[in-house]
C-alpha atoms as a PDB file:
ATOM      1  CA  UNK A   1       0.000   0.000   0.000  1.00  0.00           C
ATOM      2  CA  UNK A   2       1.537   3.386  -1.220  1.00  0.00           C
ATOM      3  CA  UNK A   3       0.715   6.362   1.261  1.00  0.00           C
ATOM      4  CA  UNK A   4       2.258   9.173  -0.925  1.00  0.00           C
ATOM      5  CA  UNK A   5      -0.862  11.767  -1.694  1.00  0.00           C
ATOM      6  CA  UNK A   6      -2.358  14.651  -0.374  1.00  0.00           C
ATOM      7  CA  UNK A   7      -6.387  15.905  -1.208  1.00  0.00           C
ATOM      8  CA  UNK A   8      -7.081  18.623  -3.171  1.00  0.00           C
ATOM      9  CA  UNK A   9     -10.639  19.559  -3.524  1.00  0.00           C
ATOM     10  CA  UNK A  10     -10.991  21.638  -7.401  1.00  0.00           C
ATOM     11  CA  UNK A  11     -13.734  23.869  -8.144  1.00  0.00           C
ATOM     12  CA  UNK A  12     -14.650  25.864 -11.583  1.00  0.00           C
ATOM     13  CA  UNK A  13     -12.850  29.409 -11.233  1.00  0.00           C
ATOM     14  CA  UNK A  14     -16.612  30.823 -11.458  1.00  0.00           C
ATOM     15  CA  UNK A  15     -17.597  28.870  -8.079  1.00  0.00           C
ATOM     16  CA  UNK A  16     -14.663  30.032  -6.182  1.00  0.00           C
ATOM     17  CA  UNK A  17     -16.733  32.970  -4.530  1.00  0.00           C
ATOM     18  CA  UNK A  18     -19.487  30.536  -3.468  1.00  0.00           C
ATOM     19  CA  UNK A  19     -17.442  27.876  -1.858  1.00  0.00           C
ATOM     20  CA  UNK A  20     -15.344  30.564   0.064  1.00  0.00           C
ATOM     21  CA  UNK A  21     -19.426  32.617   0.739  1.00  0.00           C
ATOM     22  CA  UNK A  22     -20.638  28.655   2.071  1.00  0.00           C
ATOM     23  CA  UNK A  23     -17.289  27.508   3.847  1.00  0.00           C
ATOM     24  CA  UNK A  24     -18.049  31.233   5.881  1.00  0.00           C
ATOM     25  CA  UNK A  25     -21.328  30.936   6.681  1.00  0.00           C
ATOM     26  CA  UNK A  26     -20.448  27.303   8.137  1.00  0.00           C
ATOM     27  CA  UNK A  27     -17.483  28.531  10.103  1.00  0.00           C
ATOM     28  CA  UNK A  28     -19.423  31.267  11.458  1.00  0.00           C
ATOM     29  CA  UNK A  29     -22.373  29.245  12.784  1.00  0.00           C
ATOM     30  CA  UNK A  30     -19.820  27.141  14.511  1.00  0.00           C
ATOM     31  CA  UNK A  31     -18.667  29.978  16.202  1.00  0.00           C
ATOM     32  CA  UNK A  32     -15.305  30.604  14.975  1.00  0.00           C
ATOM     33  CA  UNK A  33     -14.797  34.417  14.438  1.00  0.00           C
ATOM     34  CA  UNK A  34     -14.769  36.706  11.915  1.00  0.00           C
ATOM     35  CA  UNK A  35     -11.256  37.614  12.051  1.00  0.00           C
ATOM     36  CA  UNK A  36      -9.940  33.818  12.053  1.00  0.00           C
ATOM     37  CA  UNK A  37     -12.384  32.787   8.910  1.00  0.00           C
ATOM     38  CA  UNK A  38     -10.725  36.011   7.245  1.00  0.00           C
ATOM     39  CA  UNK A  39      -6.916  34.488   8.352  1.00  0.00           C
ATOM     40  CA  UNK A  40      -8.264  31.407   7.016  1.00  0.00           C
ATOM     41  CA  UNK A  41     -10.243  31.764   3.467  1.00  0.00           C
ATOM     42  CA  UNK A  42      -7.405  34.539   2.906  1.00  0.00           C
ATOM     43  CA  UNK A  43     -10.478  37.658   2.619  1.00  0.00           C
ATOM     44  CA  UNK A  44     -10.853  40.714   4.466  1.00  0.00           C
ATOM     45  CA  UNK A  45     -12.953  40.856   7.520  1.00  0.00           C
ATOM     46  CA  UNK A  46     -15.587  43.471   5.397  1.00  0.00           C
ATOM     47  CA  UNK A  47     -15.693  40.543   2.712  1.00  0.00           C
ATOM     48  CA  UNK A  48     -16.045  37.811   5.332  1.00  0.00           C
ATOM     49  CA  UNK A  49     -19.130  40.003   7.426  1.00  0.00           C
ATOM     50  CA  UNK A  50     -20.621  40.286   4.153  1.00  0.00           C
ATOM     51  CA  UNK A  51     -20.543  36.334   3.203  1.00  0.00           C
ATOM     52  CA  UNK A  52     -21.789  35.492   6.831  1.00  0.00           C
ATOM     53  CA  UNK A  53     -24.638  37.987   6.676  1.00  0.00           C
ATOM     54  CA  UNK A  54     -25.768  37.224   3.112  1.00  0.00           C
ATOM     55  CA  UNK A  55     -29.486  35.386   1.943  1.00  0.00           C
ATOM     56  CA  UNK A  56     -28.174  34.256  -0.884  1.00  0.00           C
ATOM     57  CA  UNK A  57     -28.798  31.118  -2.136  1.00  0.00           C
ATOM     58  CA  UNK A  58     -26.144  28.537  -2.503  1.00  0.00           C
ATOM     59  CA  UNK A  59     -26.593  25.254  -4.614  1.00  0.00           C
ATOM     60  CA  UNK A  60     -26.036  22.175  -3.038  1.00  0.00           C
ATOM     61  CA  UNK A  61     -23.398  20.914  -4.671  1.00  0.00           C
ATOM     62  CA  UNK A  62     -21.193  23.824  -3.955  1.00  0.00           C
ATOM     63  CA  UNK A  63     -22.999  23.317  -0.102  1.00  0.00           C
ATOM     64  CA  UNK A  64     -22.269  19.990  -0.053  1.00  0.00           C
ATOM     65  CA  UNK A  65     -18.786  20.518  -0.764  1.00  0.00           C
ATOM     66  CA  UNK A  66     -18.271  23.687   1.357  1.00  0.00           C
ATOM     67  CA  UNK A  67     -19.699  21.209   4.375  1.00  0.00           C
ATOM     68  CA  UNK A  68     -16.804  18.895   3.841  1.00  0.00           C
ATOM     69  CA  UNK A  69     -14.213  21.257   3.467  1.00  0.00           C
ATOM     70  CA  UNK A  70     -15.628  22.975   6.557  1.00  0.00           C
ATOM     71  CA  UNK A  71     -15.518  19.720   8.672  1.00  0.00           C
ATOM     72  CA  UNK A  72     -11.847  19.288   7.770  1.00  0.00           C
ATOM     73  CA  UNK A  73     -11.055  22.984   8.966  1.00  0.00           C
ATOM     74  CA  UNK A  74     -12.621  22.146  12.138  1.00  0.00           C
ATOM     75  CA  UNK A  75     -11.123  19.452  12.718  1.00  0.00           C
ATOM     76  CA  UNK A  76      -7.844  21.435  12.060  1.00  0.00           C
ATOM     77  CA  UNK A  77      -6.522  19.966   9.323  1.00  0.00           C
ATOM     78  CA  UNK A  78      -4.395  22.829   7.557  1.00  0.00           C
ATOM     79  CA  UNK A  79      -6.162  24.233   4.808  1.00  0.00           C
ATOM     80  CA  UNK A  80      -4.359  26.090   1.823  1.00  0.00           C
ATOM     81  CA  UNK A  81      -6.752  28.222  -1.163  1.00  0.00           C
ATOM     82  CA  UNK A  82      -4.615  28.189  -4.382  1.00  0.00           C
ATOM     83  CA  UNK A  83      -5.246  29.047  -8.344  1.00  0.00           C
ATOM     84  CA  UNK A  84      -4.854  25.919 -10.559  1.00  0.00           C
ATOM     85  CA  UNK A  85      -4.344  26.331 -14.284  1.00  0.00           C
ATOM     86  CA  UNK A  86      -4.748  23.177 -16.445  1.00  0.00           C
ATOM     87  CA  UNK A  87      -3.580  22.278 -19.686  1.00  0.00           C
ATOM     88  CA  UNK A  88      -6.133  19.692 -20.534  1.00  0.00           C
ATOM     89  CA  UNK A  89      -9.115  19.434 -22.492  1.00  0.00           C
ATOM     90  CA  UNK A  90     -10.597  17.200 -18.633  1.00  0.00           C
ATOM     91  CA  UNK A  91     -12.636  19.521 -16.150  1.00  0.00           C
ATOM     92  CA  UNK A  92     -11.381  18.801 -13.357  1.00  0.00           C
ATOM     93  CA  UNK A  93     -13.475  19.247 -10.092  1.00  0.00           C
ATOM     94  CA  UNK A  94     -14.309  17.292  -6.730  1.00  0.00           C
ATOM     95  CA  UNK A  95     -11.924  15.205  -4.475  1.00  0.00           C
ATOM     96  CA  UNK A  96      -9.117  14.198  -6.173  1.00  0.00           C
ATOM     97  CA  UNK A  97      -5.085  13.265  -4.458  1.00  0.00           C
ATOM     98  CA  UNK A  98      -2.004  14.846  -5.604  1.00  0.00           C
ATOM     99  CA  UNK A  99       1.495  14.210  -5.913  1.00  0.00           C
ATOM    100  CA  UNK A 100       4.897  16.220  -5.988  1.00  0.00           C
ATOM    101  CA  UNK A 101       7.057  15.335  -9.343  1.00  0.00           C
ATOM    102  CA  UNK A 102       9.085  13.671  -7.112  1.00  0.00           C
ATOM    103  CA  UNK A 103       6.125  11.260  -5.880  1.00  0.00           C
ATOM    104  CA  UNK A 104       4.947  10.064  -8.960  1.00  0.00           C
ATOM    105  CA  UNK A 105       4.547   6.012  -8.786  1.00  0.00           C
ATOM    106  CA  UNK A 106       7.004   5.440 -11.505  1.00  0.00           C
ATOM    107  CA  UNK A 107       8.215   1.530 -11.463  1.00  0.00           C
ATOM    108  CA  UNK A 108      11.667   2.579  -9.528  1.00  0.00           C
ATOM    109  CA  UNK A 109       9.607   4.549  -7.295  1.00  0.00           C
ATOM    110  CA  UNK A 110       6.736   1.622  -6.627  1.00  0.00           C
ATOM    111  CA  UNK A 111       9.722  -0.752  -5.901  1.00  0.00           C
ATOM    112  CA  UNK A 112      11.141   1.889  -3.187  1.00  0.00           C
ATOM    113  CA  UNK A 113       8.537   1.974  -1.494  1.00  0.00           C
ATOM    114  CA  UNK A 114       7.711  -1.734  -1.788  1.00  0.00           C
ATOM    115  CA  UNK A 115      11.235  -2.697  -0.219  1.00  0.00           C
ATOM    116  CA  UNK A 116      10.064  -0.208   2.849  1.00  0.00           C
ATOM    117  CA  UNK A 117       6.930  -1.608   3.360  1.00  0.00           C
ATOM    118  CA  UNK A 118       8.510  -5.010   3.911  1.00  0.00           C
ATOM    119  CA  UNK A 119      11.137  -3.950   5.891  1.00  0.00           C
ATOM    120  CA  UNK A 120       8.376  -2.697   7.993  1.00  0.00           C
ATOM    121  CA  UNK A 121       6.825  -5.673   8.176  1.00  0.00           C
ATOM    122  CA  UNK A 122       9.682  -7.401   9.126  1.00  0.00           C
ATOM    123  CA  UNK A 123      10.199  -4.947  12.199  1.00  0.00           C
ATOM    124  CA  UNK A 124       6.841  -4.474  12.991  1.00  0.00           C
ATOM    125  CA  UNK A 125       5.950  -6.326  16.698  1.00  0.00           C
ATOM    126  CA  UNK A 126       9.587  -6.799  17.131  1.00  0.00           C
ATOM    127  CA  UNK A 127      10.765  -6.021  20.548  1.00  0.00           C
ATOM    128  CA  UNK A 128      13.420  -3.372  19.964  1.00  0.00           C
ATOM    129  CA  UNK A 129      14.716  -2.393  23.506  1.00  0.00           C
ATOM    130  CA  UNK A 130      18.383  -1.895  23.048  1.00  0.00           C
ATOM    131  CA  UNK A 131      18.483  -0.498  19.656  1.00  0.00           C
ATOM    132  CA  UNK A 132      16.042   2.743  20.279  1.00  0.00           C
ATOM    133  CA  UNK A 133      17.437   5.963  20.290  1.00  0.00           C
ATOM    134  CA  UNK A 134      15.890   9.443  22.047  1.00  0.00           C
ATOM    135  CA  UNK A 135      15.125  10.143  18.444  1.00  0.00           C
ATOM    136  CA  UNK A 136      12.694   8.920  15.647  1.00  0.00           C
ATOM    137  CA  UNK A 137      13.702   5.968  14.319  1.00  0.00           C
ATOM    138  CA  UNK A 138      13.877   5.896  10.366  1.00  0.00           C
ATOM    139  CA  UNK A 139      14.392   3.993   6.991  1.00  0.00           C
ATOM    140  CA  UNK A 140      15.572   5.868   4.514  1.00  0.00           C
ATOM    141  CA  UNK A 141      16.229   4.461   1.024  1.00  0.00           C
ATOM    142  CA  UNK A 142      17.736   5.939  -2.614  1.00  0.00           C
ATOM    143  CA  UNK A 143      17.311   5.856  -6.006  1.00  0.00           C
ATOM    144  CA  UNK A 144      19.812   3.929  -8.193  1.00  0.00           C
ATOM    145  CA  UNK A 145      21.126   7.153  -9.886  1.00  0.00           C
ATOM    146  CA  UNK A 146      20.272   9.586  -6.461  1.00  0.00           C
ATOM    147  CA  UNK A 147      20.958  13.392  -6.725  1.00  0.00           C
ATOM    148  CA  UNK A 148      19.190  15.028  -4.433  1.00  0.00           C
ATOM    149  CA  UNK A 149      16.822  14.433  -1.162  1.00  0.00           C
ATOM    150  CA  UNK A 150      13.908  14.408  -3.398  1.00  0.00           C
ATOM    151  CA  UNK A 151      15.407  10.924  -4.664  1.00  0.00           C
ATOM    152  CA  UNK A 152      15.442   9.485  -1.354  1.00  0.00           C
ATOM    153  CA  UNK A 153      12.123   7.934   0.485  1.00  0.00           C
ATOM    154  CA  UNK A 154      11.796   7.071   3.962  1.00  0.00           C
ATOM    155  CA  UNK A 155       8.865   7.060   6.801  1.00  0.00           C
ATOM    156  CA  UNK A 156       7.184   9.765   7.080  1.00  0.00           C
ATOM    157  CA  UNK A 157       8.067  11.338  10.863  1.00  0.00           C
ATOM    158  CA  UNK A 158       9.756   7.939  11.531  1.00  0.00           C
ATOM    159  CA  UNK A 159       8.688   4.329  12.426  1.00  0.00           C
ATOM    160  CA  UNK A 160       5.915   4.702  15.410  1.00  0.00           C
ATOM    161  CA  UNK A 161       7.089   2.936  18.476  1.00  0.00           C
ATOM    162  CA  UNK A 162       4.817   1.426  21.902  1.00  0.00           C
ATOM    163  CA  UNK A 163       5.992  -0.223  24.605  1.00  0.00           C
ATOM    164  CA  UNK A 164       9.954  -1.194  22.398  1.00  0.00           C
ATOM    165  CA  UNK A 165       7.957  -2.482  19.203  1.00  0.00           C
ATOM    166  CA  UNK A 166       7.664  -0.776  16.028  1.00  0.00           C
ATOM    167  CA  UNK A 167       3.730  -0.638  15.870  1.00  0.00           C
ATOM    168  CA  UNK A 168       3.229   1.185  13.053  1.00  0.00           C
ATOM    169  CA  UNK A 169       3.842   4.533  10.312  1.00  0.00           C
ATOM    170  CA  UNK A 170       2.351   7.582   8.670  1.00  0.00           C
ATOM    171  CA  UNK A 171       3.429   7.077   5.025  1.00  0.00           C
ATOM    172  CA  UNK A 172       6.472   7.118   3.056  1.00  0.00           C
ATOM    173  CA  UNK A 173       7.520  10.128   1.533  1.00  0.00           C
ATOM    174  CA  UNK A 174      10.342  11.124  -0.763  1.00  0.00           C
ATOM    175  CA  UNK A 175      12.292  14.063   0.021  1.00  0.00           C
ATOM    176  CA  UNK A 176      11.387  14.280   4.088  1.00  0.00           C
ATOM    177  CA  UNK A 177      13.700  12.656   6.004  1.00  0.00           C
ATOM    178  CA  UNK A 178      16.526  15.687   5.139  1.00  0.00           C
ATOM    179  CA  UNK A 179      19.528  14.121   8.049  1.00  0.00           C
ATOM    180  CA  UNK A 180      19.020  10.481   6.477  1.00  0.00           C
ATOM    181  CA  UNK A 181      18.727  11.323   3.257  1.00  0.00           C
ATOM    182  CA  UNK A 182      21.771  14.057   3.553  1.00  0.00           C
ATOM    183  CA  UNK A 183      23.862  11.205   4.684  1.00  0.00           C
ATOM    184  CA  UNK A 184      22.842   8.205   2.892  1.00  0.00           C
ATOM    185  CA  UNK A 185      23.730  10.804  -0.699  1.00  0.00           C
ATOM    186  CA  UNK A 186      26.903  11.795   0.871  1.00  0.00           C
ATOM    187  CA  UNK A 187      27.965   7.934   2.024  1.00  0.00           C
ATOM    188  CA  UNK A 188      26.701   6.456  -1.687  1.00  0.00           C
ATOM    189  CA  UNK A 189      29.242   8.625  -3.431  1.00  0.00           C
ATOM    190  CA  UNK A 190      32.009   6.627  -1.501  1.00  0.00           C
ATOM    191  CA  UNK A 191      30.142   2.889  -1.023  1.00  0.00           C
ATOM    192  CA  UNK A 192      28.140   1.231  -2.650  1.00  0.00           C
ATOM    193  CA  UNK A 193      24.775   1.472  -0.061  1.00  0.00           C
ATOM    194  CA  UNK A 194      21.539   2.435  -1.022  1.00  0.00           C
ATOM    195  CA  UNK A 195      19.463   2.242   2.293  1.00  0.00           C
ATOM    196  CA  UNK A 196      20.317   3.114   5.724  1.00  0.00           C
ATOM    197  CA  UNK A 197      18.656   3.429   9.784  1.00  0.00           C
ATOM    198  CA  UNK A 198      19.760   4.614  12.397  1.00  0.00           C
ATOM    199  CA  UNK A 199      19.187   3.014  15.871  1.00  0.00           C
ATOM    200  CA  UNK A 200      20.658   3.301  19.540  1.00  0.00           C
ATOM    201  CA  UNK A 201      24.811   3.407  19.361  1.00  0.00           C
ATOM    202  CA  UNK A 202      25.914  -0.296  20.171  1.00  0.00           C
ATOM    203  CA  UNK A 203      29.305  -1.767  21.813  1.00  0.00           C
ATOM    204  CA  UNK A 204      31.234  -4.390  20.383  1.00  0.00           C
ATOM    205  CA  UNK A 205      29.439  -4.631  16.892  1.00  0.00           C
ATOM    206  CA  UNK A 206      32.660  -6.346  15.354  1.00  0.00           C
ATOM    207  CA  UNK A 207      31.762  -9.151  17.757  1.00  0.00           C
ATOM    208  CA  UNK A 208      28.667 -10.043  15.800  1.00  0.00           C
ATOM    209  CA  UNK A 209      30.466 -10.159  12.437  1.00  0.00           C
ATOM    210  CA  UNK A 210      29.910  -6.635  10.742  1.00  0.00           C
ATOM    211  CA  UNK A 211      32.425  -4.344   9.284  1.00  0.00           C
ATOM    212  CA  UNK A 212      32.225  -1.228  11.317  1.00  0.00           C
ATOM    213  CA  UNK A 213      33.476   2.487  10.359  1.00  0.00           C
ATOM    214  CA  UNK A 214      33.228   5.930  12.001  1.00  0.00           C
ATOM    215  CA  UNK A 215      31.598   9.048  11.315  1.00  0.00           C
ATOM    216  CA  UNK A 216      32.928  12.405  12.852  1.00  0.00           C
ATOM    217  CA  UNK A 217      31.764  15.096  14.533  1.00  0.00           C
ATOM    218  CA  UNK A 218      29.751  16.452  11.297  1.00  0.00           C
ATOM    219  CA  UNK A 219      29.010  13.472   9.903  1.00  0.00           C
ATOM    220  CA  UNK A 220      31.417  12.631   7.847  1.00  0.00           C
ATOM    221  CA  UNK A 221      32.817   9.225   7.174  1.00  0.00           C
ATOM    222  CA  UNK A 222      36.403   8.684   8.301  1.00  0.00           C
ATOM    223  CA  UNK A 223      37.881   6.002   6.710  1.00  0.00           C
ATOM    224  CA  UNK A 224      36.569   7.005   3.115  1.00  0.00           C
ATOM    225  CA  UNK A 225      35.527   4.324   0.631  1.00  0.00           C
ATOM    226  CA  UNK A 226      35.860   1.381   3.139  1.00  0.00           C
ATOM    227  CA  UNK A 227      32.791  -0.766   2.854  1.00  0.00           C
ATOM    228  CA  UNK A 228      31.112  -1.108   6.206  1.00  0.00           C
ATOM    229  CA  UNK A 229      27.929  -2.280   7.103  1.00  0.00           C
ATOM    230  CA  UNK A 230      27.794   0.378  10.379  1.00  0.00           C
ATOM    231  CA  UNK A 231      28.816   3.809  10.730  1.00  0.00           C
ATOM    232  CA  UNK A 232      28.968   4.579  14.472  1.00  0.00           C
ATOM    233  CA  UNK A 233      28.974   8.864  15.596  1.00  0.00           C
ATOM    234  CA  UNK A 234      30.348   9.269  19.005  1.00  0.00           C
ATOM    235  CA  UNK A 235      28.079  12.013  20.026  1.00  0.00           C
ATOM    236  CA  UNK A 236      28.768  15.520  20.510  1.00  0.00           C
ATOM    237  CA  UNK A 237      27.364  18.417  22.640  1.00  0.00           C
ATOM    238  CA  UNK A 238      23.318  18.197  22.152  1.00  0.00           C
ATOM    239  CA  UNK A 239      24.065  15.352  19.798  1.00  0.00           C
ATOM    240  CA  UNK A 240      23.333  11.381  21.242  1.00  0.00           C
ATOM    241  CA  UNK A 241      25.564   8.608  20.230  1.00  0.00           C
ATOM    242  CA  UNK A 242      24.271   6.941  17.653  1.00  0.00           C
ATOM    243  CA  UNK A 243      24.568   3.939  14.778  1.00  0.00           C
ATOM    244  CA  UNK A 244      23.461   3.874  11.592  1.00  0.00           C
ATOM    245  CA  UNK A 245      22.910   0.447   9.719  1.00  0.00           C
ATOM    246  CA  UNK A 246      23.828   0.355   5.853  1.00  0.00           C
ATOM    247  CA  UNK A 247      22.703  -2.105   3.453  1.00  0.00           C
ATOM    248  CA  UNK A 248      21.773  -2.576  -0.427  1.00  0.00           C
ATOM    249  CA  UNK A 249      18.275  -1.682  -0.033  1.00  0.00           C
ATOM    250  CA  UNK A 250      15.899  -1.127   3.462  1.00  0.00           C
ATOM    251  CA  UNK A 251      15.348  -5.177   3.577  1.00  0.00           C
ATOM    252  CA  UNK A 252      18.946  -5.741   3.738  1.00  0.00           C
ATOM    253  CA  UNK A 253      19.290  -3.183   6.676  1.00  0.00           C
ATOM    254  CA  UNK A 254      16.187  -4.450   8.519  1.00  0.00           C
ATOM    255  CA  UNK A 255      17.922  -8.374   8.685  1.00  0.00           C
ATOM    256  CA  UNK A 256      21.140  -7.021  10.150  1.00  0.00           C
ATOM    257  CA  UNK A 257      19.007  -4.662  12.595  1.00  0.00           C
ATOM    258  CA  UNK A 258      17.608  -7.753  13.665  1.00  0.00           C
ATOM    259  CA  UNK A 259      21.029  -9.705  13.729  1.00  0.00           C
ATOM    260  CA  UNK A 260      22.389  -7.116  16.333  1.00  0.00           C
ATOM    261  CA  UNK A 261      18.771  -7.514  18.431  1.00  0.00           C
ATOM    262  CA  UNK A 262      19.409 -11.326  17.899  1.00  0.00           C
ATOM    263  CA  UNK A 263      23.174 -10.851  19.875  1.00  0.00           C
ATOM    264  CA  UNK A 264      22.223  -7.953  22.442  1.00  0.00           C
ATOM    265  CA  UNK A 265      19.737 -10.342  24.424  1.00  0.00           C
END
């Protein structure tokens, strides 16, 4: 399953002012003010008195809409009003979900985020205690030919944790997770690793069979173009120790995460 789209709602430029007159009146019988529905529908407050005051009648498809748009405001989901200009003989209006460039489901893309998913699933109800650090845990995998961030995908605010397991996520994203993704570019110009985690820093890794480097204090590797399969960072001041598991895609990374649980009992 691909979680990768946001909603946007189109309307014909010609209902614009009725949507914005309905959304108003909605807002204002659930007694949000004036001055907020102005911050909000991006009108001034004279504009926004006249909506809420007006008779006029509003058809109910626009009302129907308006209602649902409404409900999402209310339940404070952030709510942006844009211009769209197509190039297409389709009329476009209703629900429909968007993607950055960057997000489009290409085959490369679809496999991405296939290999996260099951290295998810692999993790998921696993009993973690050991490995988690004070901050998010992530998965953050690359492109074959990676340039930039927006060619990496990873978990969208990190892997969701309860009680040491990895319970769940929010999505997968490309272009998010900006310190992975900075990281895993800079480290694939000198290895070959596509994928990488990071997890709790770890004693004694060579014991369990892995080749281990170091990064310094700004994340750099040390020993360049020495293939590891961990990169351990010391720490520094407001920085926690931490180690970050390489592999050839977020599968790969996932069995040796589990390899290091498997010999930290």
């Amino acid at each position: 399953m691909i979680y990768m789209t946001d909603e946007a709602i189109f309307v014909r430029g010609n209902d614009t002012a009725l949507i914005k007159r309905a959304i108003a009146r909605i807002l204002y019988s659930k007694n949000i003010e004036q001055s907020k529905i102005s911050e909000i529908l991006n009108l001034s407050q004279p504009m926004v008195s006249n909506y809420c005051s007006s008779n006029e009648k509003i058809p109910n498809n626009i009302l129907k809409l308006a209602k649902k748009i409404s409900n999402k405001i209310i339940e404070r989901h952030p709510a942006m009003f844009h211009t769209c200009i197509s190039f297409s003989d389709k009329t476009f209006e209703g629900s429909y979900f968007i993607a950055g460039k960057n997000e489009i489901i290409s085959d490369e893309n679809s496999k991405i985020v296939d290999n996260l998913t099951q290295a998810f699933l692999l993790l998921k109800g696993k009993n973690i205690s050991g490995l988690i650090p004070k901050v998010k845990i992530n998965i953050a995998m690359a492109k074959e030919t990676s340039i930039g961030s927006d060619d990496v995908a990873a978990f969208l605010n990190g892997l969701i944790i309860a009680d040491d397991k990895i319970t769940g996520y929010n999505g997968i994203r490309f272009g998010r997770s900006k310190h992975l993704s900075s990281l895993l570019l800079d480290l694939s110009d000198r290895i070959n690793v596509d994928a990488i985690m990071n997890i709790a820093y770890v004693e004694k890794l060579e014991n369990i069979g892995f080749n281990i480097g170091y990064l310094t204090k700004d994340f750099k590797m040390k020993d360049a173009d020495k293939q590891v399969d961990v990169l351990l960072h010391k720490g520094d001041f407001g920085i926690e120790p931490c180690a970050y598991i390489l592999g050839k895609d977020a599968v790969d990374v996932v069995n040796k995460v589990l390899k290091i649980k498997g010999k930290i009992k």
